[in-house]
PDB file of N, CA and C in Angstrom:
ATOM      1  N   UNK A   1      85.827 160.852  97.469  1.00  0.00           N
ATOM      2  CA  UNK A   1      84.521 160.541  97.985  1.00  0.00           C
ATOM      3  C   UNK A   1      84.162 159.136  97.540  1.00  0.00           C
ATOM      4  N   UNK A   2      83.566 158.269  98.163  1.00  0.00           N
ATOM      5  CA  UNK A   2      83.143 156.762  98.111  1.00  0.00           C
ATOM      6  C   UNK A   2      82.035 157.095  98.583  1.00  0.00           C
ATOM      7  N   UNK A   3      81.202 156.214  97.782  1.00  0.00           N
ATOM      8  CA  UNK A   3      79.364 156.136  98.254  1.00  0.00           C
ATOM      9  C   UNK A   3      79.206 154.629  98.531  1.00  0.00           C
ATOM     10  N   UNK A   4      78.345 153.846  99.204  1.00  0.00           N
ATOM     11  CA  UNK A   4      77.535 152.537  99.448  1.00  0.00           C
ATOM     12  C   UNK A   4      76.192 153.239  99.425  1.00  0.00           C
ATOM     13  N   UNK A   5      75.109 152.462  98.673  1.00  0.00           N
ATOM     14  CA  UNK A   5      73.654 152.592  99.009  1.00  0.00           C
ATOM     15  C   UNK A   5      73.251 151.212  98.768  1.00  0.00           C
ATOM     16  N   UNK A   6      72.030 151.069  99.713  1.00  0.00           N
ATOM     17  CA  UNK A   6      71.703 149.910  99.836  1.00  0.00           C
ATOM     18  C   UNK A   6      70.192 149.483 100.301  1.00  0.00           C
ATOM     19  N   UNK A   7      69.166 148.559  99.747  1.00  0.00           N
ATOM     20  CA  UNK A   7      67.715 148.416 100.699  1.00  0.00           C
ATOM     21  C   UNK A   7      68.275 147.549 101.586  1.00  0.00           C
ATOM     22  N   UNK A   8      67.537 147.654 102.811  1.00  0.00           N
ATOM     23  CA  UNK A   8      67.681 146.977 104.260  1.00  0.00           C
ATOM     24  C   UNK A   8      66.468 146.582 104.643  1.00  0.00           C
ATOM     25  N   UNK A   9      66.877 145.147 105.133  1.00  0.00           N
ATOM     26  CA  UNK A   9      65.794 144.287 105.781  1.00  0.00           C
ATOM     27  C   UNK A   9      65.590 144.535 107.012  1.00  0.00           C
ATOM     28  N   UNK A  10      64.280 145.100 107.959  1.00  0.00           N
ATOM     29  CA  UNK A  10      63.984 144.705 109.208  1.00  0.00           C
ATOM     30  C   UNK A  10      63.585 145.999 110.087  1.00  0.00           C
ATOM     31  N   UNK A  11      63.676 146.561 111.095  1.00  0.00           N
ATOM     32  CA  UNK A  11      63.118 147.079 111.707  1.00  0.00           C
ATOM     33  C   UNK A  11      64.039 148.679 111.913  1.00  0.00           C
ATOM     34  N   UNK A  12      63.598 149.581 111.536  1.00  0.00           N
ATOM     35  CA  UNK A  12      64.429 151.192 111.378  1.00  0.00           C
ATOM     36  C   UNK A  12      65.645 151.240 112.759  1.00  0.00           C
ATOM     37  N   UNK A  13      64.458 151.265 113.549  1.00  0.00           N
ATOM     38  CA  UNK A  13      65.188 151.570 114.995  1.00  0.00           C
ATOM     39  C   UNK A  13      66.145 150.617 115.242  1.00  0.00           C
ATOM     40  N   UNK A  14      65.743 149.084 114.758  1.00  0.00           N
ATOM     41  CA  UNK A  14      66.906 148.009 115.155  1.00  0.00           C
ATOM     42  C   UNK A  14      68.482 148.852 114.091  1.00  0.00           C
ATOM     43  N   UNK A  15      67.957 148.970 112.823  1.00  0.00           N
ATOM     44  CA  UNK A  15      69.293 149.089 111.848  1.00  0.00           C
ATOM     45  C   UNK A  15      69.788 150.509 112.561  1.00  0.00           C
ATOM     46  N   UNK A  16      69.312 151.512 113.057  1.00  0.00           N
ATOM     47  CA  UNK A  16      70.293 153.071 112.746  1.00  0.00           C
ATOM     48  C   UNK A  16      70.672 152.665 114.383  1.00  0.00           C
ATOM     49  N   UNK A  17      70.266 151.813 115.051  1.00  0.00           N
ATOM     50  CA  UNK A  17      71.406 151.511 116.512  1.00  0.00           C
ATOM     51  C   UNK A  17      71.895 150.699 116.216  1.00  0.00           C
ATOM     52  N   UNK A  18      71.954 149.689 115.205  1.00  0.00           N
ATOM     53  CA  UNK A  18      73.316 148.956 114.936  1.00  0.00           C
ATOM     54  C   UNK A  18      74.502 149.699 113.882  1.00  0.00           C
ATOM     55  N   UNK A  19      73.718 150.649 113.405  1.00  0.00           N
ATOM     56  CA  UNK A  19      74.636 151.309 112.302  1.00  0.00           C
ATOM     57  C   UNK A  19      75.451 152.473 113.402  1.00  0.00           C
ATOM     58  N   UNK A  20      75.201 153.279 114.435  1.00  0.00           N
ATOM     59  CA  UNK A  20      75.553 154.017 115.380  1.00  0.00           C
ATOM     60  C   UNK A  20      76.375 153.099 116.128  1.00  0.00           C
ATOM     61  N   UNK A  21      76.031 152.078 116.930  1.00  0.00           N
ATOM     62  CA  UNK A  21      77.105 150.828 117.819  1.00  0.00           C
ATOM     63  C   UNK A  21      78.351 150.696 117.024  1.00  0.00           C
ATOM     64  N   UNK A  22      77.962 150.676 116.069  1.00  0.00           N
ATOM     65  CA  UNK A  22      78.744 149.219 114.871  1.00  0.00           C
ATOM     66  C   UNK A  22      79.986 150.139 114.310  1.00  0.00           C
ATOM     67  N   UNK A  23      79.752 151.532 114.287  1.00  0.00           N
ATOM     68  CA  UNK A  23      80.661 152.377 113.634  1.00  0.00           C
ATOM     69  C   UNK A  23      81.834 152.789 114.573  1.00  0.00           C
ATOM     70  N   UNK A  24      81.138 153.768 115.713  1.00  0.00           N
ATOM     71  CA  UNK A  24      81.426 153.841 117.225  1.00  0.00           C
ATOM     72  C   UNK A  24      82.610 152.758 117.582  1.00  0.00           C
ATOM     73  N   UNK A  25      82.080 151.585 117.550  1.00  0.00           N
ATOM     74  CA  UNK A  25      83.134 150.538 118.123  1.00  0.00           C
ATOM     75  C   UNK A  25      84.094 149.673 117.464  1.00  0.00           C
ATOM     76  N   UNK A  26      83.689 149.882 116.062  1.00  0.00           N
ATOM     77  CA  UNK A  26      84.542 149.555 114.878  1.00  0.00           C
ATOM     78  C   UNK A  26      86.023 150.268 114.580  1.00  0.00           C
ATOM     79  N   UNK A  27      86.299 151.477 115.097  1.00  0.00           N
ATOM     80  CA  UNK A  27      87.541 152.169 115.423  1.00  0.00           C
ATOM     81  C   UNK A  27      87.735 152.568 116.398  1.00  0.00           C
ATOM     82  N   UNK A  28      88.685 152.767 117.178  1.00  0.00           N
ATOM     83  CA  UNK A  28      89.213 153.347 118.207  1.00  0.00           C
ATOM     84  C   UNK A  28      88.860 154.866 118.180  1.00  0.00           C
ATOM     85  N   UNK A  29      89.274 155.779 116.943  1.00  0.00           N
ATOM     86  CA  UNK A  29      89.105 156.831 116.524  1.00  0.00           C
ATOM     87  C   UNK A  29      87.383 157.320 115.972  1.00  0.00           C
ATOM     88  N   UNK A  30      86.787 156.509 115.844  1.00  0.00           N
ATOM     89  CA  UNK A  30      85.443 156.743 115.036  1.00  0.00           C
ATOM     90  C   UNK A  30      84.628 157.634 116.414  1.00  0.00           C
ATOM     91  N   UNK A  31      84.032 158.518 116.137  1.00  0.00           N
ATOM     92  CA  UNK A  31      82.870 159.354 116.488  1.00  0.00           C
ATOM     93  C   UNK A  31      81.614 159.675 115.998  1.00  0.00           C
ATOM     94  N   UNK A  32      80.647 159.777 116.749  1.00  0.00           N
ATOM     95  CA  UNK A  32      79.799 160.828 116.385  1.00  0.00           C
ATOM     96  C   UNK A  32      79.384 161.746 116.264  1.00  0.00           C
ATOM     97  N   UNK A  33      79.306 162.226 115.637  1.00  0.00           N
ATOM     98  CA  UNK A  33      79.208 163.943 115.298  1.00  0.00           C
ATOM     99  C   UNK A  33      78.166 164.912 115.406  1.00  0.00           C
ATOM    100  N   UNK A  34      77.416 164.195 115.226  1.00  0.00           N
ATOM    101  CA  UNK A  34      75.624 165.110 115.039  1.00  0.00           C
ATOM    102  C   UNK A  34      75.156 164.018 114.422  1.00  0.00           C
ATOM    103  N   UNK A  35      73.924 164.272 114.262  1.00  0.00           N
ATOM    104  CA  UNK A  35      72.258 163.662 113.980  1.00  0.00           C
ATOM    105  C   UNK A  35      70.951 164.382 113.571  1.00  0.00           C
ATOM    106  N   UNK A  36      70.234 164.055 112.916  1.00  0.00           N
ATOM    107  CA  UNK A  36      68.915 164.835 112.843  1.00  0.00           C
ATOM    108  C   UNK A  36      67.840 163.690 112.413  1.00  0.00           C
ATOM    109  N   UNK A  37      67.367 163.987 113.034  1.00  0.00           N
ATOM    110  CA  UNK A  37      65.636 162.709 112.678  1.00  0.00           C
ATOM    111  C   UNK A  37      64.408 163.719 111.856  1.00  0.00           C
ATOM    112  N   UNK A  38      63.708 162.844 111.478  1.00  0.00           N
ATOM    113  CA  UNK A  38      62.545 163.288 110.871  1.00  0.00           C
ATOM    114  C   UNK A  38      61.508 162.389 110.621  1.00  0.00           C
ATOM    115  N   UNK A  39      60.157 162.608 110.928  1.00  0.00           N
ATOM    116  CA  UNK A  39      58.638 161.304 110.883  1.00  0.00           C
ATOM    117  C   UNK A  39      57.922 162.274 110.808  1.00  0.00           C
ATOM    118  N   UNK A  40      56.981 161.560 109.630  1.00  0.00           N
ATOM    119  CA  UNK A  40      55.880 162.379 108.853  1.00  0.00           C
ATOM    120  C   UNK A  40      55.111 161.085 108.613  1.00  0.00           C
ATOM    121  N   UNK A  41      54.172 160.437 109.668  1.00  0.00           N
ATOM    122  CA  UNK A  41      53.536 159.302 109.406  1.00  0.00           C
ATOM    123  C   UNK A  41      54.592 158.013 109.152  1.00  0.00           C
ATOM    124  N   UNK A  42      53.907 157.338 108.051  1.00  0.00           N
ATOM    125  CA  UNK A  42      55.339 155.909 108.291  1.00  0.00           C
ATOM    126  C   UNK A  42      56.489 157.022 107.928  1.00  0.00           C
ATOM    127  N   UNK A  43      56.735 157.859 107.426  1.00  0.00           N
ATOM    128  CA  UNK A  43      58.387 158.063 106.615  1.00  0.00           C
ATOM    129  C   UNK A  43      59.084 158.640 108.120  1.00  0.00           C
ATOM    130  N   UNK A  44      60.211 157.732 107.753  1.00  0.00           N
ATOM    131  CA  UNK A  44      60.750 158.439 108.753  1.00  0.00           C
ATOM    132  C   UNK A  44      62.244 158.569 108.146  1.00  0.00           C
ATOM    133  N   UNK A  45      62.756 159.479 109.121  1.00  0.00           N
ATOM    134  CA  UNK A  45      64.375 159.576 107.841  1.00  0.00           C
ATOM    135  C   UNK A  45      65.658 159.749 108.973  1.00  0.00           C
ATOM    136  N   UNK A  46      66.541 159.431 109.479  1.00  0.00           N
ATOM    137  CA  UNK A  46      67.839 159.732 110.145  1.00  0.00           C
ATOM    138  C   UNK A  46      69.059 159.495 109.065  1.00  0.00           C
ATOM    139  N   UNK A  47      69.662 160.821 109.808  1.00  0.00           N
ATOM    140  CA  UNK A  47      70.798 161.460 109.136  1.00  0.00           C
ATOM    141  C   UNK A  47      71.841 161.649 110.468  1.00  0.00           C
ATOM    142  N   UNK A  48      73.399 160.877 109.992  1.00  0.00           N
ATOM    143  CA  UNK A  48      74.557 160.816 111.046  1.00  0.00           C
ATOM    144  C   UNK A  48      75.976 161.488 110.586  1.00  0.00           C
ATOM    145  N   UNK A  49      76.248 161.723 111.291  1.00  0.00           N
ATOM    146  CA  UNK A  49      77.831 162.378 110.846  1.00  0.00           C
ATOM    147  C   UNK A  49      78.995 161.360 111.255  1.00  0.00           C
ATOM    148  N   UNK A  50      79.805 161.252 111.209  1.00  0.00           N
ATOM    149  CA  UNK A  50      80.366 159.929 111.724  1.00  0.00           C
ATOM    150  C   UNK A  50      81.881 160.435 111.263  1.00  0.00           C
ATOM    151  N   UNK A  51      82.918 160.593 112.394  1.00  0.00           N
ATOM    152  CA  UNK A  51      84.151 161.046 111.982  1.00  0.00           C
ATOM    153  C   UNK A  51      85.131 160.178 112.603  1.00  0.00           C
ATOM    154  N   UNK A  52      86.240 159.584 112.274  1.00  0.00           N
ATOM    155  CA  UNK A  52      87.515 159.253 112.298  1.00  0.00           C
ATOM    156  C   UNK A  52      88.931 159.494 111.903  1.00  0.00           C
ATOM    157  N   UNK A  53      90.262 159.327 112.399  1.00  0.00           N
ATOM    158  CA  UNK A  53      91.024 159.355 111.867  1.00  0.00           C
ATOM    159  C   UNK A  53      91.728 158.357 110.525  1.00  0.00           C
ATOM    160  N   UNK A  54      92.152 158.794 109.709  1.00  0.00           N
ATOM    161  CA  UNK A  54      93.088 158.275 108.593  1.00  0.00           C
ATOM    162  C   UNK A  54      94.516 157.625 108.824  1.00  0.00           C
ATOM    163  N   UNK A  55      94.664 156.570 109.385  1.00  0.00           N
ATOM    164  CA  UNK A  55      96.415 156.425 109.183  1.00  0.00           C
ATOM    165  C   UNK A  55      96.824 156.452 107.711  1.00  0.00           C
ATOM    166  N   UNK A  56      95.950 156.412 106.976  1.00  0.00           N
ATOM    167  CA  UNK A  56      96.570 156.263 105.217  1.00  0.00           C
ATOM    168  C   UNK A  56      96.500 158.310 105.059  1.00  0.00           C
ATOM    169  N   UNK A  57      95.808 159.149 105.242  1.00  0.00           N
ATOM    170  CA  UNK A  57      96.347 160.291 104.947  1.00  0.00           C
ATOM    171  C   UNK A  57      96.436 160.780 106.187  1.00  0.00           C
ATOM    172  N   UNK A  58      96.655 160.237 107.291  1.00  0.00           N
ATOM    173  CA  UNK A  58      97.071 161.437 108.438  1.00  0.00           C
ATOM    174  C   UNK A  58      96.259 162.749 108.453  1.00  0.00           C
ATOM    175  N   UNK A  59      95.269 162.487 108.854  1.00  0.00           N
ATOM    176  CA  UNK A  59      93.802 163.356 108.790  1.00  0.00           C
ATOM    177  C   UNK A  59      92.580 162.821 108.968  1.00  0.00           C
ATOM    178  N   UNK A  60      91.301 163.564 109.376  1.00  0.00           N
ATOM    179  CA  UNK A  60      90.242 163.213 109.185  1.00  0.00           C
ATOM    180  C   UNK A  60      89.480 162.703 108.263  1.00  0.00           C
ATOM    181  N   UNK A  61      88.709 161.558 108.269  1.00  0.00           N
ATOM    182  CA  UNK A  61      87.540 161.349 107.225  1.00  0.00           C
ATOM    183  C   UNK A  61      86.125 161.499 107.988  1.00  0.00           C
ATOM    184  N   UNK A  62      85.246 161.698 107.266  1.00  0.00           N
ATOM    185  CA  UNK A  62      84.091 161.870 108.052  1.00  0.00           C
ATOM    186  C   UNK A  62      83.308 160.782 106.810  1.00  0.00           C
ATOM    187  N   UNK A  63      81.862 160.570 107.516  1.00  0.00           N
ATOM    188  CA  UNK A  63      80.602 159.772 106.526  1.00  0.00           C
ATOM    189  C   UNK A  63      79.628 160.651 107.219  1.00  0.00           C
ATOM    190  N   UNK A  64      78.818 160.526 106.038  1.00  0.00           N
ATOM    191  CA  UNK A  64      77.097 160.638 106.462  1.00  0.00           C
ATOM    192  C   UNK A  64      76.358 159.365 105.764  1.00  0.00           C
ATOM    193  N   UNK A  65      75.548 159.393 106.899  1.00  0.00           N
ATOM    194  CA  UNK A  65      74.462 158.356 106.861  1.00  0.00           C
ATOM    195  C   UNK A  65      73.376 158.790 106.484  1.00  0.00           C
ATOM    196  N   UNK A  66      72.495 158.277 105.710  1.00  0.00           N
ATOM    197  CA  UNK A  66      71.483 158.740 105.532  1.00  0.00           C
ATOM    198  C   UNK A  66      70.534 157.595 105.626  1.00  0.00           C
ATOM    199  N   UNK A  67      69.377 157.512 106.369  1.00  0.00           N
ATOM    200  CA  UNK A  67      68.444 156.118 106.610  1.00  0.00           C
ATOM    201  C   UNK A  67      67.005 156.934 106.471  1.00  0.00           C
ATOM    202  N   UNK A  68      66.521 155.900 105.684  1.00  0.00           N
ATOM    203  CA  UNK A  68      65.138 156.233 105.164  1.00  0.00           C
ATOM    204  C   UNK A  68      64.029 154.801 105.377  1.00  0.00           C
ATOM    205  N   UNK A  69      63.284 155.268 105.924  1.00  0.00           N
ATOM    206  CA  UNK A  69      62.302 154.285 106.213  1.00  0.00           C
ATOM    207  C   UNK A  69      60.632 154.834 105.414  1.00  0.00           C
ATOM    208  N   UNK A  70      60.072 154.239 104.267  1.00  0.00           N
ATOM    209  CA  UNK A  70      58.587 154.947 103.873  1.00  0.00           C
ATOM    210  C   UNK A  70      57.586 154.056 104.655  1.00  0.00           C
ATOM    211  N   UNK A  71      57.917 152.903 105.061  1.00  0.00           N
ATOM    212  CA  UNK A  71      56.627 152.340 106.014  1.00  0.00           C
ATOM    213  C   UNK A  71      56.565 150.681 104.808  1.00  0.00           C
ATOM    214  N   UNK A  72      57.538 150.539 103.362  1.00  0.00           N
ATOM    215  CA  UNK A  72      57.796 149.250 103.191  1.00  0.00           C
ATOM    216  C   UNK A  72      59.289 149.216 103.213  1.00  0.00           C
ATOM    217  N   UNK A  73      60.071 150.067 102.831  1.00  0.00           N
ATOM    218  CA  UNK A  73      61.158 149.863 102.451  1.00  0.00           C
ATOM    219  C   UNK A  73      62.387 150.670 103.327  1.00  0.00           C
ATOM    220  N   UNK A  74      63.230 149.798 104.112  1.00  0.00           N
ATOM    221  CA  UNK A  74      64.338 150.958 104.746  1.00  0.00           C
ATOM    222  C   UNK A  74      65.647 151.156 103.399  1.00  0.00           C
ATOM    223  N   UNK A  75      65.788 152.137 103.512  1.00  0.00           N
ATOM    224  CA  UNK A  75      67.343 152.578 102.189  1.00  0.00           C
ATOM    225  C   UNK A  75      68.287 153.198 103.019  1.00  0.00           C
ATOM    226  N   UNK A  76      69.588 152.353 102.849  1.00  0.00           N
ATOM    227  CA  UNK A  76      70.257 153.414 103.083  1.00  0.00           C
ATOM    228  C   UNK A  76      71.626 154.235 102.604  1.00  0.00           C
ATOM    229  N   UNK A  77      71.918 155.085 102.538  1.00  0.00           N
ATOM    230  CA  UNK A  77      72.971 155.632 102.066  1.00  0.00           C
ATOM    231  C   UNK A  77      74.116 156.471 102.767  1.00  0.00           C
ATOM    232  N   UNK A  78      75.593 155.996 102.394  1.00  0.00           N
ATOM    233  CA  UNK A  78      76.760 156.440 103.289  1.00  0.00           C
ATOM    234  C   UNK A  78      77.169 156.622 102.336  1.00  0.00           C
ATOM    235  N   UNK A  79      77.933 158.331 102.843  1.00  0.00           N
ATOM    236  CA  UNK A  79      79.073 158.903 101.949  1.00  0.00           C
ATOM    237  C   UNK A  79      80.090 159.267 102.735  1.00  0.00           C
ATOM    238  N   UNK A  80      81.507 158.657 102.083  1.00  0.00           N
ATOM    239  CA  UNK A  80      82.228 159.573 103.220  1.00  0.00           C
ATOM    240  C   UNK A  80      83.295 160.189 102.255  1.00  0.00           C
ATOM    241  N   UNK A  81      83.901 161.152 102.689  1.00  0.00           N
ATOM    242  CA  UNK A  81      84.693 162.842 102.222  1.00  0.00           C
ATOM    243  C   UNK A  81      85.984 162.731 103.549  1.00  0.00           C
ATOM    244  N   UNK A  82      86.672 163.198 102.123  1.00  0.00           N
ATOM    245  CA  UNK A  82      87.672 163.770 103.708  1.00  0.00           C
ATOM    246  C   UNK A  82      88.756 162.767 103.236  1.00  0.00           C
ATOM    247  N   UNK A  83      90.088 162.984 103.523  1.00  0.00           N
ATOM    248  CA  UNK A  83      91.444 161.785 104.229  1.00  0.00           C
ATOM    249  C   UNK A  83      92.046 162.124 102.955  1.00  0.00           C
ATOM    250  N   UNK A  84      91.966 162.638 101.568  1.00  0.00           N
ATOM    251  CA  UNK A  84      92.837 162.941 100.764  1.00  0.00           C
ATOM    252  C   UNK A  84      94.059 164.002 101.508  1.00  0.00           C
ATOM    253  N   UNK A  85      95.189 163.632 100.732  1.00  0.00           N
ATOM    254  CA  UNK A  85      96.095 164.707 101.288  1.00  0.00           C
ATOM    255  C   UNK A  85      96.589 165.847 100.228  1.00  0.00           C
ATOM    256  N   UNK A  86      96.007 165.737  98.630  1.00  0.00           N
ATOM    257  CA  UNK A  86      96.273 166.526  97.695  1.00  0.00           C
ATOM    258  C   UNK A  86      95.526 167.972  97.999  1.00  0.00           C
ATOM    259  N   UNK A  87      96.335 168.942  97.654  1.00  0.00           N
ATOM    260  CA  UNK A  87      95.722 170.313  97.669  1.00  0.00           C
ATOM    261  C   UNK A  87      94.722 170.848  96.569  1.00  0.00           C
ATOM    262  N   UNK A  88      94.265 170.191  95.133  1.00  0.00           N
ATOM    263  CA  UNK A  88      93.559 170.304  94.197  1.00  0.00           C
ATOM    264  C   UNK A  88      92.992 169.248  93.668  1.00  0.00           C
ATOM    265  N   UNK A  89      93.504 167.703  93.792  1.00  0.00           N
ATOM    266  CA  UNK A  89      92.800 167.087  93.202  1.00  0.00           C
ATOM    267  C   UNK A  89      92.978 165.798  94.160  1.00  0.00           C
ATOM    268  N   UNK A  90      91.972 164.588  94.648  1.00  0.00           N
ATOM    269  CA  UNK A  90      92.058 163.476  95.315  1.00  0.00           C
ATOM    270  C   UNK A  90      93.448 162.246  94.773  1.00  0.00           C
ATOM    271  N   UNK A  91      94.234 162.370  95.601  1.00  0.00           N
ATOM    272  CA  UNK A  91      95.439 161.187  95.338  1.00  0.00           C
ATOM    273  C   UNK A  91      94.983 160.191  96.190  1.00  0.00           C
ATOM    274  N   UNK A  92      94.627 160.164  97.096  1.00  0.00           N
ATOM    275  CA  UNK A  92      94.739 159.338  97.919  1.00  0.00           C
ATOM    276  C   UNK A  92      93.352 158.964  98.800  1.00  0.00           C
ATOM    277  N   UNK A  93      92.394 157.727  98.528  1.00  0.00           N
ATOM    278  CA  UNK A  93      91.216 157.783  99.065  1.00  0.00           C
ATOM    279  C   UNK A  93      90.734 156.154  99.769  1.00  0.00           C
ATOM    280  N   UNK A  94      92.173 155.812 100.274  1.00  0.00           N
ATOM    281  CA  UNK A  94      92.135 154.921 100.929  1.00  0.00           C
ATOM    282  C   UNK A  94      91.705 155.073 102.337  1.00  0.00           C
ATOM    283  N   UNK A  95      91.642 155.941 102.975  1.00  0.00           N
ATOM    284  CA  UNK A  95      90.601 156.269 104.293  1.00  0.00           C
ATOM    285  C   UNK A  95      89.139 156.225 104.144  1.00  0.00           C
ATOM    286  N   UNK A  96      88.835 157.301 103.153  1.00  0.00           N
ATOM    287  CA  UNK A  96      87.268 156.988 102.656  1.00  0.00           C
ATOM    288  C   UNK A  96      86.926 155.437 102.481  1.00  0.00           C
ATOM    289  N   UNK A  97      87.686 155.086 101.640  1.00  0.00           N
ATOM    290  CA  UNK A  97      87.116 153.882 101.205  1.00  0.00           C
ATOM    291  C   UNK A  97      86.818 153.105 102.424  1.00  0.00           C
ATOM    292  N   UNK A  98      87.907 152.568 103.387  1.00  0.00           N
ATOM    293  CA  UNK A  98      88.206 151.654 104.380  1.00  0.00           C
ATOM    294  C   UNK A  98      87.223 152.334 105.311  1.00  0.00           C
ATOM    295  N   UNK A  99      87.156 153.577 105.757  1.00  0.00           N
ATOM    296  CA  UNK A  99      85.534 154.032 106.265  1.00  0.00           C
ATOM    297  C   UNK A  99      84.224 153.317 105.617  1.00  0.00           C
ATOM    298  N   UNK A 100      83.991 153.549 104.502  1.00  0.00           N
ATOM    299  CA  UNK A 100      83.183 152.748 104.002  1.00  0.00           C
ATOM    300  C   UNK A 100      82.923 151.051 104.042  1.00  0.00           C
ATOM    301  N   UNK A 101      83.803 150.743 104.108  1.00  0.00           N
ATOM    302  CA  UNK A 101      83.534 149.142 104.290  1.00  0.00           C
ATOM    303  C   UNK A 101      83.280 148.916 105.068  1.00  0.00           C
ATOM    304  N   UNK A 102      83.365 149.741 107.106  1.00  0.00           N
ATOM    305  CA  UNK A 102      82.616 149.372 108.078  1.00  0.00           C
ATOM    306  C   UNK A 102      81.530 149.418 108.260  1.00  0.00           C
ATOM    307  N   UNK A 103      80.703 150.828 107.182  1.00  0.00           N
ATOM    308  CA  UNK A 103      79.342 150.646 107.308  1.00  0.00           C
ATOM    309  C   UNK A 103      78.663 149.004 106.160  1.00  0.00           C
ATOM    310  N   UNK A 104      79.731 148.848 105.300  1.00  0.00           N
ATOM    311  CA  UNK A 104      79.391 147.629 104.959  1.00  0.00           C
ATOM    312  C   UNK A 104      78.985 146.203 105.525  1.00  0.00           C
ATOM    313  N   UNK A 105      80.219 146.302 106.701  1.00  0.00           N
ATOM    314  CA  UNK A 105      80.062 145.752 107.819  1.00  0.00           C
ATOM    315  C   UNK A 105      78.970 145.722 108.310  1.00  0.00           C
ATOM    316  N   UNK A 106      78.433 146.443 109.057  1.00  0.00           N
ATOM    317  CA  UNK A 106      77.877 146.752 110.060  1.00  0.00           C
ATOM    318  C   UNK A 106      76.795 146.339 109.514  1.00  0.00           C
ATOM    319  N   UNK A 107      75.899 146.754 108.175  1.00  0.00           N
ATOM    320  CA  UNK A 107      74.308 146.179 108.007  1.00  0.00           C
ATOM    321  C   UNK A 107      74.390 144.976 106.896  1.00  0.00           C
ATOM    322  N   UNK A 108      75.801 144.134 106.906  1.00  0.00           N
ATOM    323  CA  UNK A 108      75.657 142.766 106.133  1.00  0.00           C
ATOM    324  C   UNK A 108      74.498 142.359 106.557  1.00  0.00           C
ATOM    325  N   UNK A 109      73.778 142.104 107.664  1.00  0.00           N
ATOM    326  CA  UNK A 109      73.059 141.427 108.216  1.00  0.00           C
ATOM    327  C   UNK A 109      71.584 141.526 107.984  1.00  0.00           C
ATOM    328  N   UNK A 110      71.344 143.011 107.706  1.00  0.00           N
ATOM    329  CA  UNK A 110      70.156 142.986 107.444  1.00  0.00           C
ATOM    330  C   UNK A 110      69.511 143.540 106.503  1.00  0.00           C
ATOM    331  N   UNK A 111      70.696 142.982 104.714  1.00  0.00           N
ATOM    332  CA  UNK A 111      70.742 142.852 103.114  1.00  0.00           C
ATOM    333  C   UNK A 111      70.029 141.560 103.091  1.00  0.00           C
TER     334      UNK A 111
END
């Protein structure tokens, strides 16, 4: 498992459709999986599933997104699971990781 969290500059709706585009078109293999929203006055919160294949373990990795907006501050947080090929303990988490650096990608812009 690999985590990124991060505050984000600029407008909710602009970042979770560039974070959805940006992932999407960043692999050949990348998907989306599900979603769930939530607004309770300013807070608002989206949550993504986001799945691809591994050429480093020949398998799936998946991320979740998690985007939080309170009405000053957007946060956000990606975890992704998955692409080890050990049966008890993680050997190998070079898919996660390299998943992770596209969402790095994707909101350089608006750190």
């Amino acid at each position: 498992m690999a985590k990124f969290e991060a505050q984000l500059n600029g407008d909710f709706n602009t970042i979770l459709y560039a974070i959805e585009q940006g992932i999407v078109s960043g692999s050949a293999s990348a998907t989306l999986e599900d979603g769930s929203n939530y607004a309770n006055g300013s807070f608002r919160c989206a949550v993504r599933v986001f799945e691809r294949h591994s050429l480093a373990s020949k398998g799936r990795v998946s991320m979740n997104i998690t985007l939080v907006d309170d009405g000053q501050r957007v946060f956000l947080s990606a975890i992704t699971a998955g692409g080890s090929a050990a049966v008890f303990f993680k050997i190998n988490t070079i898919g996660e990781e390299s998943f992770l650096r596209e969402i790095e990608r994707v909101v350089a812009r608006f750190r």
